[in-house]
N, C-alpha and C. Protein backbone atom coordinates (compact mmCIF):
# COMPACT_ATOMS: atom_id res chain seq x y z
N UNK A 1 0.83 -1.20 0.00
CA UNK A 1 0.00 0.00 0.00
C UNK A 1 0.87 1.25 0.00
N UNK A 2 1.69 0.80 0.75
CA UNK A 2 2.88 2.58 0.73
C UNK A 2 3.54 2.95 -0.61
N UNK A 3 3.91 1.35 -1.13
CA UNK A 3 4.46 1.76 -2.36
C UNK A 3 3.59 2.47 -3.57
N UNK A 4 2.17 1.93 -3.48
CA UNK A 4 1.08 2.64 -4.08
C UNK A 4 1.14 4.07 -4.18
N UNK A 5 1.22 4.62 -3.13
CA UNK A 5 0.87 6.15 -2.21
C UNK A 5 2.11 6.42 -2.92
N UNK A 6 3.12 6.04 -3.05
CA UNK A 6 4.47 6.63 -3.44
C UNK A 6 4.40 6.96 -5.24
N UNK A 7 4.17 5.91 -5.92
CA UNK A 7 3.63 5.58 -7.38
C UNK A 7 2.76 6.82 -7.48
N UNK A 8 1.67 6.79 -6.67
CA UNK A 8 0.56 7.77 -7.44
C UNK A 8 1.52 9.15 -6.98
N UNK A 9 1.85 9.71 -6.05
CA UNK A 9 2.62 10.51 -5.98
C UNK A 9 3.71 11.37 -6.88
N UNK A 10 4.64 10.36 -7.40
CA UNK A 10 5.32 10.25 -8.48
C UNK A 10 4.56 10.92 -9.47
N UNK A 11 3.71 10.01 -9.51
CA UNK A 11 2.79 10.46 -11.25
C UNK A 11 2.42 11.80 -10.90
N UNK A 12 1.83 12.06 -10.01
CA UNK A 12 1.48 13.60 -10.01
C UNK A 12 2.40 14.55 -10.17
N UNK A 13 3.76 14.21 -9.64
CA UNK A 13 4.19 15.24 -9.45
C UNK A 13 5.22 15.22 -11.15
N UNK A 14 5.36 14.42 -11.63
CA UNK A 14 5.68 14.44 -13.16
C UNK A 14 4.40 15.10 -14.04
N UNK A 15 2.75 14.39 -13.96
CA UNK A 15 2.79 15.42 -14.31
C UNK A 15 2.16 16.89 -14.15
N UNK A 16 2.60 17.76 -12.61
CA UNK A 16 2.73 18.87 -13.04
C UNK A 16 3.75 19.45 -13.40
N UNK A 17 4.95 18.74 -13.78
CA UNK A 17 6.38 19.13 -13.86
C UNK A 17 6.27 19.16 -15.29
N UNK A 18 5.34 18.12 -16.04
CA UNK A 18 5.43 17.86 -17.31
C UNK A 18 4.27 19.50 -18.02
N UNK A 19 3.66 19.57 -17.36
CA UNK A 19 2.48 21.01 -16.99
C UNK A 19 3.00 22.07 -17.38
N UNK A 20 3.54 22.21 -16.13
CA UNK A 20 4.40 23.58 -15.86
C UNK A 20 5.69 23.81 -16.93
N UNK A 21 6.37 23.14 -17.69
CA UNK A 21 7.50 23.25 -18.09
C UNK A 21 6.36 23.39 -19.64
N UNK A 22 5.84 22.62 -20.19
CA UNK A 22 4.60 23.07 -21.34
C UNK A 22 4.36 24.51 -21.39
N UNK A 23 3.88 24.94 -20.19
CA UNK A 23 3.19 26.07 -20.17
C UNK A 23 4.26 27.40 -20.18
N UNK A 24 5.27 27.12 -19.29
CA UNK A 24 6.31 28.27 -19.40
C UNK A 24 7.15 28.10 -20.68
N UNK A 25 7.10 26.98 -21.50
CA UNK A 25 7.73 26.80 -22.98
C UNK A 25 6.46 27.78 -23.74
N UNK A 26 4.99 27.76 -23.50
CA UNK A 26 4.07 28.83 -24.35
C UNK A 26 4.95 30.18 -24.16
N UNK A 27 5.01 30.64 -22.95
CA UNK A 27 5.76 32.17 -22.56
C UNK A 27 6.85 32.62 -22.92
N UNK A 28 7.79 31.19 -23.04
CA UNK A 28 8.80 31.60 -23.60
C UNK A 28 8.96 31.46 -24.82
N UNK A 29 8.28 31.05 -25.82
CA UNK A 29 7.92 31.26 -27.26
C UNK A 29 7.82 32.25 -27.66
N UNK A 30 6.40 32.85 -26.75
CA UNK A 30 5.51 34.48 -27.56
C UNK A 30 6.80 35.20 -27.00
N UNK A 31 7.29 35.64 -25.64
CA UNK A 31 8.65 36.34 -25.92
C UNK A 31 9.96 36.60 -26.78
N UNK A 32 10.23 35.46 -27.17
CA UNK A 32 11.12 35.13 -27.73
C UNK A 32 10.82 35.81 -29.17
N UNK A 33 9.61 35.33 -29.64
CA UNK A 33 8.84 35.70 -31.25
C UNK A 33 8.06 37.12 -30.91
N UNK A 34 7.97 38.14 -30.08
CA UNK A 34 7.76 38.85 -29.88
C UNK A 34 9.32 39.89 -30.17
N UNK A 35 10.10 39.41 -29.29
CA UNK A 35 11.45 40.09 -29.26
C UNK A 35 12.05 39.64 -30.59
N UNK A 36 12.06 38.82 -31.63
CA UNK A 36 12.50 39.11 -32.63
C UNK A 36 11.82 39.61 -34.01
N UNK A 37 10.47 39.41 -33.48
CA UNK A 37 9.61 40.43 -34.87
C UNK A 37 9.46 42.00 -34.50
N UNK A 38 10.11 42.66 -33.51
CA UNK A 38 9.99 44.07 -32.98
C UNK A 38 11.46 43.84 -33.42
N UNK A 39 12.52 43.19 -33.53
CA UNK A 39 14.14 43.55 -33.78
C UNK A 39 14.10 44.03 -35.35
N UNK A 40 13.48 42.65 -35.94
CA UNK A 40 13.51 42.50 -37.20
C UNK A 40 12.97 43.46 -37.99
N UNK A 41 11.26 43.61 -37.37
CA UNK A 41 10.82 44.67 -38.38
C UNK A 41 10.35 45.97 -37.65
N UNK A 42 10.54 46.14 -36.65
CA UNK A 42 10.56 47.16 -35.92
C UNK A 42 9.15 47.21 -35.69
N UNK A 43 8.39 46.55 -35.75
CA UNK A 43 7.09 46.69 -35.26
C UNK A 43 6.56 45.11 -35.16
N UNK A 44 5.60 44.69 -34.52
CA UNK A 44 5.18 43.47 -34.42
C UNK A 44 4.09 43.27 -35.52
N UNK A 45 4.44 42.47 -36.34
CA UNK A 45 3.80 41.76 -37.60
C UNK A 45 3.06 40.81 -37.38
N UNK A 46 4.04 39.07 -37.25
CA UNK A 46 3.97 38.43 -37.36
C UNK A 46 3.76 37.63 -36.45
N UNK A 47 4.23 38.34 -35.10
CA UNK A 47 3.83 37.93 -33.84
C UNK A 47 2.60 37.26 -33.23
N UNK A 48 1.62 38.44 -34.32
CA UNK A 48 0.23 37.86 -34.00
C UNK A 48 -0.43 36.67 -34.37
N UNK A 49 0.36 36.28 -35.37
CA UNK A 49 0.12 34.93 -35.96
C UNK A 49 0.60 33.83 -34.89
N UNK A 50 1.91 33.82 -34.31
CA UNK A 50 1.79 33.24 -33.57
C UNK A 50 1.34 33.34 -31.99
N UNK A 51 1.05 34.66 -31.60
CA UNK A 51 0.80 34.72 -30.31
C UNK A 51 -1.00 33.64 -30.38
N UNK A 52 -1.72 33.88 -31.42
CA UNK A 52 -2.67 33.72 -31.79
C UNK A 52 -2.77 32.15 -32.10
N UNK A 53 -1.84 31.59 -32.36
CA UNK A 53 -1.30 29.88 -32.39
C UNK A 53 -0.84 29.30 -31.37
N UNK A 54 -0.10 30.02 -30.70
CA UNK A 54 0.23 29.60 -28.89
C UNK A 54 -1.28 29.63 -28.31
N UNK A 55 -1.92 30.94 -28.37
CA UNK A 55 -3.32 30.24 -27.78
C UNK A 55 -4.27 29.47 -28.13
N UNK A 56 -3.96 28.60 -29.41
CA UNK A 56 -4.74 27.35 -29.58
C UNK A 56 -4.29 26.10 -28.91
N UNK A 57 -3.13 26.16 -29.48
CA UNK A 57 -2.28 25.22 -28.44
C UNK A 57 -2.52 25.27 -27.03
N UNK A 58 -2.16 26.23 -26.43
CA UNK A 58 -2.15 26.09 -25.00
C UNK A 58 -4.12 25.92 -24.81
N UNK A 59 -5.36 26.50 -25.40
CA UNK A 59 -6.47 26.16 -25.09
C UNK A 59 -6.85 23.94 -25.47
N UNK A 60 -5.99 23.22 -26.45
CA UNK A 60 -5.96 22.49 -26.61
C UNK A 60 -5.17 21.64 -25.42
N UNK A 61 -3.91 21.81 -25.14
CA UNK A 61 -3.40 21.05 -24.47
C UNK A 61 -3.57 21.66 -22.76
N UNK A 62 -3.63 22.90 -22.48
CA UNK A 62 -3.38 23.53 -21.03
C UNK A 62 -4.93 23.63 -20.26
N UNK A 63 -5.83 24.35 -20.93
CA UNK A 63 -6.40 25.23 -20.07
C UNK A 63 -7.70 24.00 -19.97
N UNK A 64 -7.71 22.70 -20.34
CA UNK A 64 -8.85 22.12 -19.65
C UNK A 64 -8.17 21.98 -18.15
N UNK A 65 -7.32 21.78 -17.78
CA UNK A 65 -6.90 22.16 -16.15
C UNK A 65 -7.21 23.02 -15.46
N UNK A 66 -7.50 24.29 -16.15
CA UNK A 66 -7.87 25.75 -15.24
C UNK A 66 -9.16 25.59 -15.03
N UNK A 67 -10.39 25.30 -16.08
CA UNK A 67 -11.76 24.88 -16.23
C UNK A 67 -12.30 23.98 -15.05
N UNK A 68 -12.91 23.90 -14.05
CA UNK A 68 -13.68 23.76 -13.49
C UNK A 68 -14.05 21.91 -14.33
N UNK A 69 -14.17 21.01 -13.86
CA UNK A 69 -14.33 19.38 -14.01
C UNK A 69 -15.88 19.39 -13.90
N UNK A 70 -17.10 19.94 -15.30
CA UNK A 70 -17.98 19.33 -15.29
C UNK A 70 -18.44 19.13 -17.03
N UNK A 71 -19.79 18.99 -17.42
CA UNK A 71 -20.11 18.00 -18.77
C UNK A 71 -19.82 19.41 -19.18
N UNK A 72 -19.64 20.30 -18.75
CA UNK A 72 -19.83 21.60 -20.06
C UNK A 72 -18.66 22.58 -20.18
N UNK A 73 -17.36 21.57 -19.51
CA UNK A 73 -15.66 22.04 -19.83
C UNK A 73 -15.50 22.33 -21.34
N UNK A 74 -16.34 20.42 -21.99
CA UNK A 74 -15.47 20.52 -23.67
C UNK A 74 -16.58 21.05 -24.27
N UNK A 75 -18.07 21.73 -23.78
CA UNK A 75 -18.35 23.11 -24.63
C UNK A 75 -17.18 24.68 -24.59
N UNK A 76 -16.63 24.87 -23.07
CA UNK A 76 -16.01 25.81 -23.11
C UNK A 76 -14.57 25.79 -23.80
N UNK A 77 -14.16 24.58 -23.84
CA UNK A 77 -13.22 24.42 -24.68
C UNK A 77 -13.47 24.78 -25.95
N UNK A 78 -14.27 24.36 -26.96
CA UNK A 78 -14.37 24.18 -28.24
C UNK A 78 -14.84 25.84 -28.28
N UNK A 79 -15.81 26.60 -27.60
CA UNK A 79 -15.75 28.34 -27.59
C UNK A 79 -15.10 28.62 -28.08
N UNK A 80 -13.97 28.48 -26.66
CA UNK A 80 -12.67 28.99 -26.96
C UNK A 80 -11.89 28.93 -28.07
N UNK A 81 -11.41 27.48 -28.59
CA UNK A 81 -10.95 27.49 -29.59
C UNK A 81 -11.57 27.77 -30.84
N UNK A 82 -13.06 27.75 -31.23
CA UNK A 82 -13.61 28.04 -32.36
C UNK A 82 -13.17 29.79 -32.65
N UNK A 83 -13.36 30.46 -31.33
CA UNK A 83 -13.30 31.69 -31.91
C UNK A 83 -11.37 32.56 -31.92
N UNK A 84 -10.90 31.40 -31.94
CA UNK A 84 -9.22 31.52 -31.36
C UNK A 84 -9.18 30.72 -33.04
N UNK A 85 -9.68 30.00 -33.59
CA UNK A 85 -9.27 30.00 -35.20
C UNK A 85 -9.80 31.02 -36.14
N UNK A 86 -10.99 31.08 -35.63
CA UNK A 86 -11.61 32.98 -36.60
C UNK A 86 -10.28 33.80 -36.61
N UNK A 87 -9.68 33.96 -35.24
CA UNK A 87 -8.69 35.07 -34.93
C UNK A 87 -7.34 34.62 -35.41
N UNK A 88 -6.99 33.82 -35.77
CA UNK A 88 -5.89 33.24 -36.66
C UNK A 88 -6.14 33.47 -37.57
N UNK A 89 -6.89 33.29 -38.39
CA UNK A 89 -7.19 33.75 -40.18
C UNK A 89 -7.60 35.05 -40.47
N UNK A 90 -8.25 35.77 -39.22
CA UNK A 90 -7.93 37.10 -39.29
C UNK A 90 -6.13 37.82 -38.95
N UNK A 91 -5.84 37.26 -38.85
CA UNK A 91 -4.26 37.76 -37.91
C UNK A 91 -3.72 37.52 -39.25
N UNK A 92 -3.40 35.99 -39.85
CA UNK A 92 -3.08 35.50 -40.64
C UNK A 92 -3.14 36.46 -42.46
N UNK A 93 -4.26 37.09 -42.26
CA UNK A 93 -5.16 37.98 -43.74
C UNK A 93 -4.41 39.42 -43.37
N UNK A 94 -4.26 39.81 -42.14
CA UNK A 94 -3.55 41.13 -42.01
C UNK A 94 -2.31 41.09 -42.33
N UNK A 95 -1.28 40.01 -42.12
CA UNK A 95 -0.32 40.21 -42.28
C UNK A 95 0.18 40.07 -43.75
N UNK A 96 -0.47 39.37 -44.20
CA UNK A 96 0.40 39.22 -45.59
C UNK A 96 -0.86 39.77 -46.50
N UNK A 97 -1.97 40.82 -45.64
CA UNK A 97 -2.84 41.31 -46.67
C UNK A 97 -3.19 40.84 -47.62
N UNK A 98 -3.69 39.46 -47.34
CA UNK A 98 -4.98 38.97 -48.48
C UNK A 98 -6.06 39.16 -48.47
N UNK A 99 -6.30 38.49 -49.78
CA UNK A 99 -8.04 39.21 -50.10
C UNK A 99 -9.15 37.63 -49.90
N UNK A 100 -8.87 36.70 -49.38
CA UNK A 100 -9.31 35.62 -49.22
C UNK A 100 -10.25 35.16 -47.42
N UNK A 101 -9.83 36.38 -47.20
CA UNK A 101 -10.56 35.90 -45.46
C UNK A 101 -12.13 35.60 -45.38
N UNK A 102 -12.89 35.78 -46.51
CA UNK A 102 -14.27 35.57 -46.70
C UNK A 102 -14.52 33.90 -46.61
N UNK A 103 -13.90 33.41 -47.62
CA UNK A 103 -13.16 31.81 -48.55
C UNK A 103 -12.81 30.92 -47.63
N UNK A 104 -12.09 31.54 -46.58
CA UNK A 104 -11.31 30.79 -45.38
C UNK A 104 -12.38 30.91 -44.25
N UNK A 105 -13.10 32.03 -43.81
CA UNK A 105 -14.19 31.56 -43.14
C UNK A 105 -15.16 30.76 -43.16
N UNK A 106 -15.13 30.55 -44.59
CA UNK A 106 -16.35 29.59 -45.20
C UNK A 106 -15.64 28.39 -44.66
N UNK A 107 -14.46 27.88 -45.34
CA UNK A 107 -14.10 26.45 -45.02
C UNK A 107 -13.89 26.25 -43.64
N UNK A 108 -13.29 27.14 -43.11
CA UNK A 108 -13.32 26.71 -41.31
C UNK A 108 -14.59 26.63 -40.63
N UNK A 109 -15.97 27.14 -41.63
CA UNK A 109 -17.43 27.14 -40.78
C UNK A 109 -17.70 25.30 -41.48
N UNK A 110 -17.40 25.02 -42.26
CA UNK A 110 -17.73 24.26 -42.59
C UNK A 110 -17.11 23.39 -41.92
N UNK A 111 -15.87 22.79 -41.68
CA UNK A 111 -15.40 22.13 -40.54
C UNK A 111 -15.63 22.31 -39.12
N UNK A 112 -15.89 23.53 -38.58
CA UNK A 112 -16.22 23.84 -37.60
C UNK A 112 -17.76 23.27 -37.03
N UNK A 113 -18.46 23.42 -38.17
CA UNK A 113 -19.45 23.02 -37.59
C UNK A 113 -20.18 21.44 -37.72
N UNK A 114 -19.10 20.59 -38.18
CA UNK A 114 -19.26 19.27 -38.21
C UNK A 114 -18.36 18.99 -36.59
N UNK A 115 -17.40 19.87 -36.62
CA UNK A 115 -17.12 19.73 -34.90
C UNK A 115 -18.01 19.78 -33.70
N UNK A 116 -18.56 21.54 -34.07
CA UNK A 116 -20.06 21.52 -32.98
C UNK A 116 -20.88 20.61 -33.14
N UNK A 117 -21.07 19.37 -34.43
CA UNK A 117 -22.42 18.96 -34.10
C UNK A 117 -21.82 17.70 -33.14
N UNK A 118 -20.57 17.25 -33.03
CA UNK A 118 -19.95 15.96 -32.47
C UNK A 118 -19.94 16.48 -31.17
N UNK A 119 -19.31 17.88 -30.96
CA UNK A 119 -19.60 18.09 -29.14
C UNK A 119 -20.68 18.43 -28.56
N UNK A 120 -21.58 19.08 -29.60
CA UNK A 120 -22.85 19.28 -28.81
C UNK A 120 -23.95 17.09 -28.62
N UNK A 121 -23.42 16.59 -29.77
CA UNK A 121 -24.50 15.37 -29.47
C UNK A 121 -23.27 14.47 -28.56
N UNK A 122 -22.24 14.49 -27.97
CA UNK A 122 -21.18 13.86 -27.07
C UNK A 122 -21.58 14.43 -25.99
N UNK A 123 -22.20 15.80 -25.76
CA UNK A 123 -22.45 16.65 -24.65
C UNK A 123 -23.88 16.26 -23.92
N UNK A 124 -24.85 16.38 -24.84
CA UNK A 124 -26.16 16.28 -24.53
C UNK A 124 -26.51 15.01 -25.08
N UNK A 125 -26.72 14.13 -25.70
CA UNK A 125 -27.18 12.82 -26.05
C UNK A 125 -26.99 12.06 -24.89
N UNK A 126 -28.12 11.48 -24.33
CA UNK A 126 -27.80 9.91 -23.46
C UNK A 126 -27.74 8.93 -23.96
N UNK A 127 -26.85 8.33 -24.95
CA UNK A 127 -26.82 7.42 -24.99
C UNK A 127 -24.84 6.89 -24.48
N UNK A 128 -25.25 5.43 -25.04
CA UNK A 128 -23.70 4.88 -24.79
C UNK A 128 -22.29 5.59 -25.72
N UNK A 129 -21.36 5.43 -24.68
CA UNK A 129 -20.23 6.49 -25.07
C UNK A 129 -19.79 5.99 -26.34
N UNK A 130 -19.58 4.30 -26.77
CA UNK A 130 -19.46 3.87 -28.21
C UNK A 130 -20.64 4.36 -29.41
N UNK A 131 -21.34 4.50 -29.22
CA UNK A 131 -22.67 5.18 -29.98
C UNK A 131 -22.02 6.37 -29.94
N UNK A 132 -21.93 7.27 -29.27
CA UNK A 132 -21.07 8.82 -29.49
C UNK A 132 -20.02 8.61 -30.26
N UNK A 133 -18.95 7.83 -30.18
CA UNK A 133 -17.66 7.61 -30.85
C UNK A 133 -18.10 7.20 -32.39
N UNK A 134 -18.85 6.11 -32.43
CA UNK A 134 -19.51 6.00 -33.99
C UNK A 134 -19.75 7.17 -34.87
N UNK A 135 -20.63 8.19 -33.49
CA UNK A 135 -21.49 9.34 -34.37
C UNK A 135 -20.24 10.46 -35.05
N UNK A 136 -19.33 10.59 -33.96
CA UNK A 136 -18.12 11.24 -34.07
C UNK A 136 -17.10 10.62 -35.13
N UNK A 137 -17.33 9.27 -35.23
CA UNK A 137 -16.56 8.82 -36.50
C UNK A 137 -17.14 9.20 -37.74
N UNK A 138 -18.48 9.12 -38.08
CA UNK A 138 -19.45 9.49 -39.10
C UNK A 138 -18.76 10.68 -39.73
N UNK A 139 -18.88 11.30 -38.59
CA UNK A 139 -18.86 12.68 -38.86
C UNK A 139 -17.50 13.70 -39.24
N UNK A 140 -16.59 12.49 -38.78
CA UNK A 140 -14.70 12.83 -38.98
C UNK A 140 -14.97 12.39 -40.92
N UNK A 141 -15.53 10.87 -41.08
CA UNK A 141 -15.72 10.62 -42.07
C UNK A 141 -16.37 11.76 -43.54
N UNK A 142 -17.08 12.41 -43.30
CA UNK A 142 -17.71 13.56 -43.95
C UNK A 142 -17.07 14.21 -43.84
N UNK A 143 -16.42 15.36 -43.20
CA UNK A 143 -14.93 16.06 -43.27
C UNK A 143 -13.92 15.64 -43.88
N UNK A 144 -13.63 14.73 -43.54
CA UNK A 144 -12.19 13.71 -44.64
C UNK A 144 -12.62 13.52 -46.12
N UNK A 145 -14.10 13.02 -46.61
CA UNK A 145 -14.58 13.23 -48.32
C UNK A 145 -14.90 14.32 -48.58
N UNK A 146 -15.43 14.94 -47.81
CA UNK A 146 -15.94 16.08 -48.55
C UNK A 146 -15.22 17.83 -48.24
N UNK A 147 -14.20 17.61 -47.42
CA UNK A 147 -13.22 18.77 -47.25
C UNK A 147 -12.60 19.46 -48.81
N UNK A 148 -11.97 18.34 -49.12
CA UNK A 148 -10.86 18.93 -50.19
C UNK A 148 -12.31 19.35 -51.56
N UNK A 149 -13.49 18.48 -52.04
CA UNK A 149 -14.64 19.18 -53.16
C UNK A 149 -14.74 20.30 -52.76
N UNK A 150 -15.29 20.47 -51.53
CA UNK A 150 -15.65 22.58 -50.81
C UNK A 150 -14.56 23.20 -51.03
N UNK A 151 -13.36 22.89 -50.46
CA UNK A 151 -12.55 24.18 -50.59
C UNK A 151 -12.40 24.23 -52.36
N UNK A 152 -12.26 23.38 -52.83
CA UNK A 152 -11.83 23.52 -54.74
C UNK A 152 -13.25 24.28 -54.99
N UNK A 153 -14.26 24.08 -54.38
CA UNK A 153 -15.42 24.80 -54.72
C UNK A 153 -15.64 26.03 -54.71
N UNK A 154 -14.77 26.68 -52.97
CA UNK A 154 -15.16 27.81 -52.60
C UNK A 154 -13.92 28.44 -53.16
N UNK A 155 -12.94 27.78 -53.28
CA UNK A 155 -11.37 28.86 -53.58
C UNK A 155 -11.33 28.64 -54.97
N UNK A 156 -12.56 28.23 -55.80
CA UNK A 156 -12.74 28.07 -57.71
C UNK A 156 -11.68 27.76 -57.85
N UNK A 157 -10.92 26.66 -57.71
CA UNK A 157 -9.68 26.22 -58.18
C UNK A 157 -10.21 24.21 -58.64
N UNK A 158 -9.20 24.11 -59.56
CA UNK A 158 -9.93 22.54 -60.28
C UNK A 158 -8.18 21.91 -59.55
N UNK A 159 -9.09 21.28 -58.98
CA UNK A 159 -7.36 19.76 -58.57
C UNK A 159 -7.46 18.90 -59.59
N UNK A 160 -5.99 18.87 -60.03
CA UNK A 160 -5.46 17.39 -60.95
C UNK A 160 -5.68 16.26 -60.01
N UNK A 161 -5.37 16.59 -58.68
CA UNK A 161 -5.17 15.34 -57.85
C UNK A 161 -6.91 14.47 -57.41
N UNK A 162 -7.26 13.51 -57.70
CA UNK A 162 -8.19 13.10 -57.25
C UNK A 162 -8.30 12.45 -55.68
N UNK A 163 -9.46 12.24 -55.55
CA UNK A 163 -9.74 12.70 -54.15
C UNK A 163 -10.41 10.98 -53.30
N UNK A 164 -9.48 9.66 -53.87
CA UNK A 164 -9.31 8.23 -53.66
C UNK A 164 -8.94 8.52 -52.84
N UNK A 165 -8.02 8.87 -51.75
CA UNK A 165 -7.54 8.39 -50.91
C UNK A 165 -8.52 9.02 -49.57
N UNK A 166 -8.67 10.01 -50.21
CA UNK A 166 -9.87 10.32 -48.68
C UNK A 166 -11.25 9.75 -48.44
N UNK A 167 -11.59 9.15 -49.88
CA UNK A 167 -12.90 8.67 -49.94
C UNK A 167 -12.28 7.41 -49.14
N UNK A 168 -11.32 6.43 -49.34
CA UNK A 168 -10.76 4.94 -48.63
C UNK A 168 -10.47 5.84 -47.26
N UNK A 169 -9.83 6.68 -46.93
CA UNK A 169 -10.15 6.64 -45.03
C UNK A 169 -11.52 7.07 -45.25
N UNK A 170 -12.29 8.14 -45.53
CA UNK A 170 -13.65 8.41 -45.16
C UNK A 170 -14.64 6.90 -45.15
N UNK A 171 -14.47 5.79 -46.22
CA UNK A 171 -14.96 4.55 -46.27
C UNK A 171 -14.52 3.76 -45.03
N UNK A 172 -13.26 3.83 -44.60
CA UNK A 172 -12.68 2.78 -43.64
C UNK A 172 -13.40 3.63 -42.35
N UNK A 173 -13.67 4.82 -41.84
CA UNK A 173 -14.01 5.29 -40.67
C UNK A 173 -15.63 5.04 -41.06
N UNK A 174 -16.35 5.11 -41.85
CA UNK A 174 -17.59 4.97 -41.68
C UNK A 174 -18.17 3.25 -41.50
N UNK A 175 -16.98 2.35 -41.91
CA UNK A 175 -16.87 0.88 -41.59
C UNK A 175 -17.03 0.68 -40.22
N UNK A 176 -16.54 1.42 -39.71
CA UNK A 176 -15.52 1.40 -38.15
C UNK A 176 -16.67 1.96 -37.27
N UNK A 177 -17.31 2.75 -38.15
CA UNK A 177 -18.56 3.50 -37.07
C UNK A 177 -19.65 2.24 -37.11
N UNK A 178 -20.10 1.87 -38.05
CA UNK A 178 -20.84 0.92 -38.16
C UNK A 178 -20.39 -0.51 -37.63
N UNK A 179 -19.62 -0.97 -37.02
CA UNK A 179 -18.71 -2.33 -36.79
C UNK A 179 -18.92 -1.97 -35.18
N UNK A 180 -18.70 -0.38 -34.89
CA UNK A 180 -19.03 -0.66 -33.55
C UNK A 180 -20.61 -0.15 -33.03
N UNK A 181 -21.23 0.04 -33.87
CA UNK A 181 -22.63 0.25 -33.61
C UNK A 181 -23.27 -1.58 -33.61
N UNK A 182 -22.90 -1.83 -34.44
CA UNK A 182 -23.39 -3.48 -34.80
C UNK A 182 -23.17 -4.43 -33.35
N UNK A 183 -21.25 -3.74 -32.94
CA UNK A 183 -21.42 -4.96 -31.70
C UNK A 183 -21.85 -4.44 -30.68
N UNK A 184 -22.25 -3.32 -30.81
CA UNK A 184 -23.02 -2.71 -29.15
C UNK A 184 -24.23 -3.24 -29.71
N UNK A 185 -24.60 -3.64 -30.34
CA UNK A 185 -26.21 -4.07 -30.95
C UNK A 185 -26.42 -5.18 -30.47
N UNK A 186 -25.30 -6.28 -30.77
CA UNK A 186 -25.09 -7.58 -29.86
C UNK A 186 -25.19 -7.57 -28.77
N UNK A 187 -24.09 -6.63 -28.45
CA UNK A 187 -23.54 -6.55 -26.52
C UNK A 187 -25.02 -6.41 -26.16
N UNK A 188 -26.47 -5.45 -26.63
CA UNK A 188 -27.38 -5.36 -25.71
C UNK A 188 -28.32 -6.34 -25.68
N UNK A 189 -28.18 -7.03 -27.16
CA UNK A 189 -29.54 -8.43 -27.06
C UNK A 189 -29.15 -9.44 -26.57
C-alpha cells in the first residue's frame, strides 16, 4: 500500500512538472517571437500569428486544467478554440494582406461546424459512449470526403489530384462507425 501512495505521488508530481514546463515553454515562445519580430521589423507583424497559435495550443493542451471538471468544460473548450481559429485567419489575412478571409471563413465554418455537431451530441445525447464515438466517426468521415470538393469549390480552383484516398479513409471510418454500432447491438440483445 505505501508503495502505491508513493507511485501515485510520483505520477502527479511528473505530471505537473510535465504542466508547468509546457506552459512556461508557451511564454517563452511568444517572448522570444515577440522580441525578434519588434528587432527584425521594428514593429510586431507576425507575432500575432503566432501569439494567436500559442493560444490554440495552450487552449488544446493547457487550459482544460484551469476549467472547473464538469459536462460543459469541452463546450467551453471548443468556444474557446472556435473563436481563437476565426482570430488566426484574421491575424493570418492582415499580415500578408490577403483578399481571401471571406473563402477561409467559409471552409473553417464548414469544418467547424461538423465539430459543434460531435460536441454538442457527445455533450447532450444519453446514450452509450461507443454510440457517441460511432457518431463522431461518421462525422470525422464527412470532413475527410468532402473537405478537399468545398474548398476547390469555394477557392474556384480545379485539382489534378483526385480525391481516392480520402474517400478509402472516409470509407474505412464509416466501416468502423458501423462495426461498432453493430457490436453494441449484440452486446445489448
Amino acid at each position: 500500500m505505501n508503495q502505491e501512495k508513493k507511485e501515485i505521488q510520483r505520477y502527479r508530481v511528473i505530471k505537473k512538472l510535465i504542466f508547468y514546463i509546457l506552459n512556461i515553454s508557451y511564454l517563452l515562445g511568444l517572448v522570444v517571437c515577440m522580441i525578434c519580430n519588434f528587432a527584425m521589423n521594428h514593429t510586431l507583424s507576425w507575432f500575432w500569428i503566432v501569439l494567436v497559435s500559442i493560444a490554440i495550443s495552450f487552449t488544446i493542451t493547457s487550459m482544460s486544467f484551469y476549467l472547473r471538471k464538469n459536462k460543459y468544460r469541452i463546450l467551453k473548450l471548443t468556444s474557446i478554440f472556435t473563436i481563437l481559429i476565426y482570430l488566426l485567419l484574421i491575424a493570418i489575412n492582415y499580415v500578408i494582406k490577403g483578399s481571401w478571409l471571406m473563402n477561409s471563413f467559409a471552409i473553417a465554418t464548414f469544418e467547424l461546424v461538423l465539430l459543434w455537431i460531435g460536441v454538442l451530441f457527445f455533450t447532450f445525447v444519453k446514450i452509450n459512449k461507443q454510440y457517441k464515438i460511432a457518431v463522431n466517426l461518421l462525422l470525422l468521415a464527412v470532413s475527410t470526403i468532402f473537405t478537399n470538393p468545398f474548398c476547390e469549390e469555394v477557392l474556384n480552383i480545379s485539382s489534378e489530384n483526385n480525391n481516392i484516398w480520402n474517400l478509402i479513409v472516409g470509407f474505412g471510418m464509416i466501416m468502423s462507425a458501423f462495426i461498432i454500432i453493430l457490436k453494441n447491438f449484440k452486446i445489448k440483445k
